[in-house]
C-alpha atoms as a PDB file:
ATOM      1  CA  UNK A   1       0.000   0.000   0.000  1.00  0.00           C
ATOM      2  CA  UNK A   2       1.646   3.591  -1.173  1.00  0.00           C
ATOM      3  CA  UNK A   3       1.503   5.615   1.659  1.00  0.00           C
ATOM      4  CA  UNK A   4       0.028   9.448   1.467  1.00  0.00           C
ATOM      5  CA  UNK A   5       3.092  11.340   1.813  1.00  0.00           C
ATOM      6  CA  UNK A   6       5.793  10.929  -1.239  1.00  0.00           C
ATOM      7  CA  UNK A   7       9.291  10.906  -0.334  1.00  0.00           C
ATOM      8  CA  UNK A   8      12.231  11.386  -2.910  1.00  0.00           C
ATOM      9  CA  UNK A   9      14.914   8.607  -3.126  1.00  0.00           C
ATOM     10  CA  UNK A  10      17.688   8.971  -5.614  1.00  0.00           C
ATOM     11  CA  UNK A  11      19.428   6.044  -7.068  1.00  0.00           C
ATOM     12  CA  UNK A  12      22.893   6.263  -8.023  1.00  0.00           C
ATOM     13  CA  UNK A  13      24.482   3.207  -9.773  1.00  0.00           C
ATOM     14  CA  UNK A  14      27.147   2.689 -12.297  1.00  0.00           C
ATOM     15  CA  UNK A  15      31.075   1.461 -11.806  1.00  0.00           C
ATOM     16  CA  UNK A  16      32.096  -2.483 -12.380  1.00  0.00           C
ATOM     17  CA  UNK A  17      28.873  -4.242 -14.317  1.00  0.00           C
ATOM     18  CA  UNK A  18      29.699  -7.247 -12.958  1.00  0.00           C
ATOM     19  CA  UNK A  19      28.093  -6.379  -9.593  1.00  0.00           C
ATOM     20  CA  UNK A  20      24.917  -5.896 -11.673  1.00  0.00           C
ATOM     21  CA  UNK A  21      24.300  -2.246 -10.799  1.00  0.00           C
ATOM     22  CA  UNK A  22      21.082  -2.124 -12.547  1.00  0.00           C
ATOM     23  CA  UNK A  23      19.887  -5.256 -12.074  1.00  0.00           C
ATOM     24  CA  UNK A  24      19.869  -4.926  -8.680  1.00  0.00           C
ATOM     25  CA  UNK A  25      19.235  -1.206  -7.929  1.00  0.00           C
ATOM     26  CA  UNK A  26      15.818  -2.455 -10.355  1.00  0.00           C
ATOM     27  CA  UNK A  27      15.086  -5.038  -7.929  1.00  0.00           C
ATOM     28  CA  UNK A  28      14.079  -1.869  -5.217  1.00  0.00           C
ATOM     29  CA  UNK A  29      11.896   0.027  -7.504  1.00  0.00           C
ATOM     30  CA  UNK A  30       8.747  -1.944  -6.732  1.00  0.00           C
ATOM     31  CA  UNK A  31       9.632  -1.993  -2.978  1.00  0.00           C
ATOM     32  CA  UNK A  32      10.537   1.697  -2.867  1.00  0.00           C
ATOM     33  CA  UNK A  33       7.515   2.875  -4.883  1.00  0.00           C
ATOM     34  CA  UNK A  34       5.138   1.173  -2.459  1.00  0.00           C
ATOM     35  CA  UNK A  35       6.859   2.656   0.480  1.00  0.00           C
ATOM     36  CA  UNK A  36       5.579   6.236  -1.357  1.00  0.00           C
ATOM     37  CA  UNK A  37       8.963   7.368  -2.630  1.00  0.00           C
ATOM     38  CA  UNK A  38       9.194   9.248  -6.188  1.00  0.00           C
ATOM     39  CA  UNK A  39      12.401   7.620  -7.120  1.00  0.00           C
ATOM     40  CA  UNK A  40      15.066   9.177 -10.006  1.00  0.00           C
ATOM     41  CA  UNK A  41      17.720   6.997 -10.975  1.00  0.00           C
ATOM     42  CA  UNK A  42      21.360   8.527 -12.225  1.00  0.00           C
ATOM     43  CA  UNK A  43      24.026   6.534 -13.832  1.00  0.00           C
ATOM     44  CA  UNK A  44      26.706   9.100 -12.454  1.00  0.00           C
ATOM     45  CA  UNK A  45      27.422  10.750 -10.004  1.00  0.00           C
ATOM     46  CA  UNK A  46      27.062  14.380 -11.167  1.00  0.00           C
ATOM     47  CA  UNK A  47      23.517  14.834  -9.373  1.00  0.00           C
ATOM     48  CA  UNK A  48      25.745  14.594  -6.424  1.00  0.00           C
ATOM     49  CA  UNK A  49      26.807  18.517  -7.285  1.00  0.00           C
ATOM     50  CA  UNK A  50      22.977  19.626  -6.955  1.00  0.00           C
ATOM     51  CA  UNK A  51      22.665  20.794  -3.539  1.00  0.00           C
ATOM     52  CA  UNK A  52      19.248  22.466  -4.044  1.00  0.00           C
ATOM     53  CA  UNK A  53      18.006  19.114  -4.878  1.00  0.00           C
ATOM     54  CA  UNK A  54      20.133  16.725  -2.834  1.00  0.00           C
ATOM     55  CA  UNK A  55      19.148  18.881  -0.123  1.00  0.00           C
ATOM     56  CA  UNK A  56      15.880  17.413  -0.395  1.00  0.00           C
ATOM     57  CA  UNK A  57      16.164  13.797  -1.200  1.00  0.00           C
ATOM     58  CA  UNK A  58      15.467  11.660   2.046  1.00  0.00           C
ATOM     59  CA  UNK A  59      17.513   8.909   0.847  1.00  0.00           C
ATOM     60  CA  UNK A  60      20.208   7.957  -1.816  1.00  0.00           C
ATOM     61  CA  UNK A  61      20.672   4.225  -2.818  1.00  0.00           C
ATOM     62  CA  UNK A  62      24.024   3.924  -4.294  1.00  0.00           C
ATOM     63  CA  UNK A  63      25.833   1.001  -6.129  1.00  0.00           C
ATOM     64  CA  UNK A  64      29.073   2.338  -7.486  1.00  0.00           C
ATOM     65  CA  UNK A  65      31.785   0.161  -7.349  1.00  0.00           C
ATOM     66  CA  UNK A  66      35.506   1.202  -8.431  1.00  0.00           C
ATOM     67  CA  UNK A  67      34.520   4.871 -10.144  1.00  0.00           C
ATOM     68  CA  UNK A  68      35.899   8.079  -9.465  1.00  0.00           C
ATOM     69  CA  UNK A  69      34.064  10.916  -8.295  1.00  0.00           C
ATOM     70  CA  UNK A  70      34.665  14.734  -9.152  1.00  0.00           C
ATOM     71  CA  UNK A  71      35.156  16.898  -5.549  1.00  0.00           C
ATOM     72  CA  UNK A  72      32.271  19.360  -5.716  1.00  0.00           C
ATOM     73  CA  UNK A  73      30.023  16.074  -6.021  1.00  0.00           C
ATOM     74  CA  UNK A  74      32.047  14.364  -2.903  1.00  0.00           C
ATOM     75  CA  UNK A  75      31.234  17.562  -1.090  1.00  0.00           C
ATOM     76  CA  UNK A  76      27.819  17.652  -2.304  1.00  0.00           C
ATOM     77  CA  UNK A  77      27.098  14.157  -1.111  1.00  0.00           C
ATOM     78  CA  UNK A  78      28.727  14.611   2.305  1.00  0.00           C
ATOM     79  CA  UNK A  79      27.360  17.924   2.596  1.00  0.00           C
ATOM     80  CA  UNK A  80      23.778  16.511   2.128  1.00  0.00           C
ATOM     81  CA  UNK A  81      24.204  13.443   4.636  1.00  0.00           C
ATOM     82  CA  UNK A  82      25.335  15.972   7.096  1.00  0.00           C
ATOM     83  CA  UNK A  83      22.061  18.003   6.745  1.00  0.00           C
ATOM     84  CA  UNK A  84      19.668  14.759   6.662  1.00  0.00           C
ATOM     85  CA  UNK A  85      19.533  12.926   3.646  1.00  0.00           C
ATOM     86  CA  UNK A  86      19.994   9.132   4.042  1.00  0.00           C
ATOM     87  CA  UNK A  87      22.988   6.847   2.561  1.00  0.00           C
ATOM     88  CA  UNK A  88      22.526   3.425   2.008  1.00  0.00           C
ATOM     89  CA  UNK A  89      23.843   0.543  -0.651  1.00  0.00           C
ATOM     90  CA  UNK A  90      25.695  -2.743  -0.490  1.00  0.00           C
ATOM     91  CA  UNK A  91      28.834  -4.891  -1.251  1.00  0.00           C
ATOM     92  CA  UNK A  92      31.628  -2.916  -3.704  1.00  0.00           C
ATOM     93  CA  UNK A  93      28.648  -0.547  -4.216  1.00  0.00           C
ATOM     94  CA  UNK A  94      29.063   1.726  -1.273  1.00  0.00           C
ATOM     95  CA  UNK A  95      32.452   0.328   0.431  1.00  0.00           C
ATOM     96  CA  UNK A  96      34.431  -0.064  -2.653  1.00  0.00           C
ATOM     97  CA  UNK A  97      32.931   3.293  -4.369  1.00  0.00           C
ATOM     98  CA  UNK A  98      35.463   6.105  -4.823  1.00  0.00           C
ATOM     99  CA  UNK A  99      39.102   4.273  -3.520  1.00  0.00           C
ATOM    100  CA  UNK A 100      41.050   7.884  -3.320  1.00  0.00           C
ATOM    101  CA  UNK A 101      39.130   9.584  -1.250  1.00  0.00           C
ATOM    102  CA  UNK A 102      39.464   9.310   2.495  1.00  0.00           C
ATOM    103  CA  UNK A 103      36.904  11.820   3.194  1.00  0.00           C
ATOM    104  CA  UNK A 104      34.310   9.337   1.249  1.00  0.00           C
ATOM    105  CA  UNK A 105      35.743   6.696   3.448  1.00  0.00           C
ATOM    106  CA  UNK A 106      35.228   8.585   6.565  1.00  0.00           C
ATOM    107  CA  UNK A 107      31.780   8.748   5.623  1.00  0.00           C
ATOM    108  CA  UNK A 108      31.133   5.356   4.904  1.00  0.00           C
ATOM    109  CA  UNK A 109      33.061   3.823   7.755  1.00  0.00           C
ATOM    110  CA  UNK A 110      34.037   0.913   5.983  1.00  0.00           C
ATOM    111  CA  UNK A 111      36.377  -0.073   2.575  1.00  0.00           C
ATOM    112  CA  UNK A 112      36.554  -3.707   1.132  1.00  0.00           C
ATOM    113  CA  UNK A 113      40.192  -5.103   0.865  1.00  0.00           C
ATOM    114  CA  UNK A 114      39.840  -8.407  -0.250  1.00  0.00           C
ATOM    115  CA  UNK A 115      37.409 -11.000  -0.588  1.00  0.00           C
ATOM    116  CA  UNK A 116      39.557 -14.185   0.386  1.00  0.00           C
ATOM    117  CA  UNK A 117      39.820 -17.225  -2.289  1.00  0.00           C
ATOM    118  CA  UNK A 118      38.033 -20.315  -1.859  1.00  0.00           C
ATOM    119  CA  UNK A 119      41.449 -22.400  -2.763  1.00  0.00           C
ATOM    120  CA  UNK A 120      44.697 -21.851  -2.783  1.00  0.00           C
ATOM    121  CA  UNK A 121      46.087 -20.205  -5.808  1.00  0.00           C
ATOM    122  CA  UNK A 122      47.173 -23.181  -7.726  1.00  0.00           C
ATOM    123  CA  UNK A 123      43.913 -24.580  -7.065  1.00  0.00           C
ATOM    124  CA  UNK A 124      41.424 -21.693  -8.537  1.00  0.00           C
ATOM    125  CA  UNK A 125      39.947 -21.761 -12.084  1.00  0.00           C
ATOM    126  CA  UNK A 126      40.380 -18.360 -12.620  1.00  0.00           C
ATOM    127  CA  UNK A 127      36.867 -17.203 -12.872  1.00  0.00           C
ATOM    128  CA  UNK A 128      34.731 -14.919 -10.868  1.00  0.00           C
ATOM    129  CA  UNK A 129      33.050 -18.280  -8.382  1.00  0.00           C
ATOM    130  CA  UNK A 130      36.874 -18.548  -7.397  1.00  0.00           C
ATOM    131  CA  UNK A 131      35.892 -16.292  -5.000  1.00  0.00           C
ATOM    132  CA  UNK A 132      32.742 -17.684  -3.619  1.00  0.00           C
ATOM    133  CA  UNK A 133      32.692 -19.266  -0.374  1.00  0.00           C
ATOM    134  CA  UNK A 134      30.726 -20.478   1.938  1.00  0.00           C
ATOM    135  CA  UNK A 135      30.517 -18.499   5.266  1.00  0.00           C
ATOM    136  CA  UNK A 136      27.948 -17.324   7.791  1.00  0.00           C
ATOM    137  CA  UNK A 137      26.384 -13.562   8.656  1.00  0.00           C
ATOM    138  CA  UNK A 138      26.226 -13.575  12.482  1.00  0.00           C
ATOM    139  CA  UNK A 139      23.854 -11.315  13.960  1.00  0.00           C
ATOM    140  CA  UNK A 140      25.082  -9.165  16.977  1.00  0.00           C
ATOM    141  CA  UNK A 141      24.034 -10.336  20.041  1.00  0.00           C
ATOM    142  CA  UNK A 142      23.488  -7.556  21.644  1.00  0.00           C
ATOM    143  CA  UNK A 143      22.292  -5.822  18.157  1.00  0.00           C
ATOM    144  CA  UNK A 144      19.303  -8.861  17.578  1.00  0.00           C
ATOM    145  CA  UNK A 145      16.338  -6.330  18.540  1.00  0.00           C
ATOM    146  CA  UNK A 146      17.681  -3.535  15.958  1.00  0.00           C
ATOM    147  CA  UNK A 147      14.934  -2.949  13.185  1.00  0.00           C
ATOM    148  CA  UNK A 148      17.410  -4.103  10.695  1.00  0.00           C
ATOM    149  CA  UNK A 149      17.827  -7.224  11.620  1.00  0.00           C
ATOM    150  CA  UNK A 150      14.993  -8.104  14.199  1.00  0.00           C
ATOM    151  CA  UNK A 151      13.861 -11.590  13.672  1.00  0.00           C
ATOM    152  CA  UNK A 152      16.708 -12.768  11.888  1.00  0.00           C
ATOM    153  CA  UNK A 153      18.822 -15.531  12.512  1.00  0.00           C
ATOM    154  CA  UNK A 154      22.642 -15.826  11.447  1.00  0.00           C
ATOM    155  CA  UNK A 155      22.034 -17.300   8.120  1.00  0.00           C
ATOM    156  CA  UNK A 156      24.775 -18.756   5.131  1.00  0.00           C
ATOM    157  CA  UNK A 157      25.655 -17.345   2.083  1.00  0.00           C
ATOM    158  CA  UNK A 158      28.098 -18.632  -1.217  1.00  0.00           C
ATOM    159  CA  UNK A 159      29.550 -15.982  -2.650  1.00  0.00           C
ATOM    160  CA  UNK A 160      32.297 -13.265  -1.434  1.00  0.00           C
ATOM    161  CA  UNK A 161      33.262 -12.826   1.629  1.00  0.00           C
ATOM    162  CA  UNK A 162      34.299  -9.156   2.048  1.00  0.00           C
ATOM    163  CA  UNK A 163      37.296  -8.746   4.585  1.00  0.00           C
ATOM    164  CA  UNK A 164      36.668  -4.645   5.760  1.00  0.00           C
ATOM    165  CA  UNK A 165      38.715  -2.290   6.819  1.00  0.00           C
ATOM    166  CA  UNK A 166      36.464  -0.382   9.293  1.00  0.00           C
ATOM    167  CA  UNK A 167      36.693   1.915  12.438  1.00  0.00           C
ATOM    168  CA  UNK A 168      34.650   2.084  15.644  1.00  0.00           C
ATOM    169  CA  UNK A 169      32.403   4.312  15.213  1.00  0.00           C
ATOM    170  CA  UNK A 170      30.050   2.003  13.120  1.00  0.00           C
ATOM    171  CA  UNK A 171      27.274   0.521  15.055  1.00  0.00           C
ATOM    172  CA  UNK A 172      27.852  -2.973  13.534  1.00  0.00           C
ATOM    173  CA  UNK A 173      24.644  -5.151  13.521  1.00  0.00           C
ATOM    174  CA  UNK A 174      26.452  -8.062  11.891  1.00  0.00           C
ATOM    175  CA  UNK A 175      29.560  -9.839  11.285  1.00  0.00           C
ATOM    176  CA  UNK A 176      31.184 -12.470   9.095  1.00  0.00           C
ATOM    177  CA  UNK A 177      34.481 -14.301  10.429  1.00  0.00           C
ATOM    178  CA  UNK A 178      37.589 -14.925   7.919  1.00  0.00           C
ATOM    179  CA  UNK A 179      39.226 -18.556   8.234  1.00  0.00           C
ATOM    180  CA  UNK A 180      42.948 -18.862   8.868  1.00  0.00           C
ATOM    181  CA  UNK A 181      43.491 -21.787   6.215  1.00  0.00           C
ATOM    182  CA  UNK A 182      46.839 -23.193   5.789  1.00  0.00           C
ATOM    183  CA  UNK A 183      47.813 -21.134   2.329  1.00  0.00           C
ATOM    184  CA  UNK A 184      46.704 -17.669   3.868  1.00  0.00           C
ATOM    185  CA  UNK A 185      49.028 -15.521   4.621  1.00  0.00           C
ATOM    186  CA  UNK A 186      47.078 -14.560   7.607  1.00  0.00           C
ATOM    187  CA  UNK A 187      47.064 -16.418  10.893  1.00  0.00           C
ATOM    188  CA  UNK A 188      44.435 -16.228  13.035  1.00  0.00           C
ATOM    189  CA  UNK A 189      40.636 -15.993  12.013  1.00  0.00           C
ATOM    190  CA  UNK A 190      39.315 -12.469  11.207  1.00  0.00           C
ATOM    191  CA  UNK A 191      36.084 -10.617  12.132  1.00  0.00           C
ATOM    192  CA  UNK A 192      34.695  -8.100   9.891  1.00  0.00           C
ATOM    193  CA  UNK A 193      31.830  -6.280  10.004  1.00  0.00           C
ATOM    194  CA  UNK A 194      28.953  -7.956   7.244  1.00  0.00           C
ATOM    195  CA  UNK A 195      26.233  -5.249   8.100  1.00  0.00           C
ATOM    196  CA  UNK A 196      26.325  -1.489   9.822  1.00  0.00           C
ATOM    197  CA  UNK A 197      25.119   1.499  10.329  1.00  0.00           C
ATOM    198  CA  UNK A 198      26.487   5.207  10.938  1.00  0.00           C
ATOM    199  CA  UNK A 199      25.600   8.543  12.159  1.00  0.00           C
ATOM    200  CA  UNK A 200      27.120  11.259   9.868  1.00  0.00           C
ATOM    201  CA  UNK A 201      25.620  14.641  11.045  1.00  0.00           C
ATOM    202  CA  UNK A 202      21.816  14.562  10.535  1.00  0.00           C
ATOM    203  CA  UNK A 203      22.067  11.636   8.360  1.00  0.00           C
ATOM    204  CA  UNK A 204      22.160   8.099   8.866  1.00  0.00           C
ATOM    205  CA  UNK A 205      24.134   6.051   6.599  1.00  0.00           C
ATOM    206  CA  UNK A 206      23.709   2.300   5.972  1.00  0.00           C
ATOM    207  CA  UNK A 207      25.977  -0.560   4.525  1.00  0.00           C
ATOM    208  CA  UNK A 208      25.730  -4.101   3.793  1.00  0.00           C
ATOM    209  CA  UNK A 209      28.341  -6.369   2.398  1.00  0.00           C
ATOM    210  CA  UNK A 210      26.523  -9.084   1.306  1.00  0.00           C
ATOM    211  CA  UNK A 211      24.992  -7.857  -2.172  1.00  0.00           C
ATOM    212  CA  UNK A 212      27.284  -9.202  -4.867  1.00  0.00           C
ATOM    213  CA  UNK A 213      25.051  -9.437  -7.285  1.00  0.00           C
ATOM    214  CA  UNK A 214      21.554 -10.338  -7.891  1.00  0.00           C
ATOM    215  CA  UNK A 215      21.127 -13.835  -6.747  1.00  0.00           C
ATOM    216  CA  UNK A 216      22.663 -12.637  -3.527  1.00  0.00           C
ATOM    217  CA  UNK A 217      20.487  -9.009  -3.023  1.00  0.00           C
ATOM    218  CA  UNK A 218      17.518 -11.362  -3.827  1.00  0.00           C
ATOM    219  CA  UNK A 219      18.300 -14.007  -0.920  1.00  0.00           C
ATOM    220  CA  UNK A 220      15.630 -13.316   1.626  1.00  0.00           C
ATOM    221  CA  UNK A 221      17.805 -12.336   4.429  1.00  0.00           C
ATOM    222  CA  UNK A 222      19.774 -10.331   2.754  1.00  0.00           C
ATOM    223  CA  UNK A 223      16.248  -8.555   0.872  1.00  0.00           C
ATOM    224  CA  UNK A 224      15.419  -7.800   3.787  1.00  0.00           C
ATOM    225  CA  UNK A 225      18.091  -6.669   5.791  1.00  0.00           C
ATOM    226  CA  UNK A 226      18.650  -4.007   2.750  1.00  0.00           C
ATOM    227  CA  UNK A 227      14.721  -2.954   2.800  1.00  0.00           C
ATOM    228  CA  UNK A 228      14.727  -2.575   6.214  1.00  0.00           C
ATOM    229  CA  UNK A 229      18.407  -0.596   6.052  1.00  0.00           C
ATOM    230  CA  UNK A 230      16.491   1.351   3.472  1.00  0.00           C
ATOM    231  CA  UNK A 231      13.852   2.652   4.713  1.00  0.00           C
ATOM    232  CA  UNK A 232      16.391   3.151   8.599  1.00  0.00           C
ATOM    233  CA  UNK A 233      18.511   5.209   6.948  1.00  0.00           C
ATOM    234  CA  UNK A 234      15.711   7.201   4.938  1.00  0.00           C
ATOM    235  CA  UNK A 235      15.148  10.944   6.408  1.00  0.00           C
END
């Protein structure tokens, strides 16, 4: 049921196709149009520059992965969070976005590293499912009652597993754990954060890392963990 009031969401997508920008930014429409949004979609990131219209969005859905962004749209973007408009996206979308910017990472509170093999090198096909494996999303404990992820259990996924470089001032809902396998360089299992959220001003800004692509956005949990972070982080 649309509800009376519209509210303005701005979809921003472009960057590496093979995380299906459109695909899965098109998967939302129905979803956001019965939630009463008028939605605009932009396949750059110019509209960030607007401010007399970002000013008035209540929430941006970005999916940018790898792309470069101009400084008076950076500015325009952070400016806007600050004042109230909502951030939220998923996977390389929103922490892989614009790599040279620290202020953009400062705002996101995250920034994908490496999404771990699923073999050791000798072993891989070279193809993109090298990199699918098979982990767990654990819910925070003490997060379980947060409207995000209320009612949901820690649940599996196949596909990547995105080790985060992240700071403490994320409210971190839920996690995913990196093995230690014996042709990792690494040694010791490591925690990352799978699913946050962040205060940035007036705005609220809101990050999943599960999201790869369609069949992942379209597994329930993670559907619904990304309406849900929608509609949070919305104005």
């Amino acid at each position: 049921m649309t509800t009376s009031k519209t509210k303005h969401a701005l979809i921003v997508r472009g960057g590496w196709t093979g995380h299906q920008p459109v695909e899965t930014t098109d998967s939302f429409l129905p979803f956001l149009t019965e939630h009463g949004y008028d939605v605009r979609v932009e396949e750059t990131t110019a509209v960030y520059a607007d401010a007399g219209y970002l000013g008035g969005v209540d929430v941006v859905v970005q999916t940018n992965t790898m792309n470069t962004i101009e400084g008076d749209e950076l500015r325009g973007l952070i400016a806007a969070v600050a004042g109230g408009t909502g951030l939220a996206g998923w996977h390389g979308g929103i922490a892989d976005s614009y790599r040279s910017s620290s202020e953009y990472l400062q705002l996101i509170g995250g920034q994908f590293a490496a999404h771990p093999a699923k073999a050791a090198p000798g072993e891989l096909a070279g193809e993109a499912a090298d990199n699918f494996v098979r982990h767990t999303i654990d819910i925070v404990p003490e997060k379980a009652d947060h409207p995000i992820v209320a009612g949901i259990s820690d649940f599996e996924l196949t596909t990547e597993q995105y080790w985060v470089l992240s700071d403490d001032y994320n409210d971190v809902l839920a996690t995913t754990t990196l093995a230690a396998r014996d042709f990792d360089p690494w040694h010791r299992p490591v925690t990352c954060p799978a699913v946050w959220t962040r205060q940035w001003g007036e705005g609220r800004v809101f990050v999943s890392t599960p999201g790869h692509d369609l069949a992942v956005v379209d597994d329930p949990n993670v559907r619904t963990i990304v309406e849900r972070g929608i509609l949070w982080a919305s104005r």
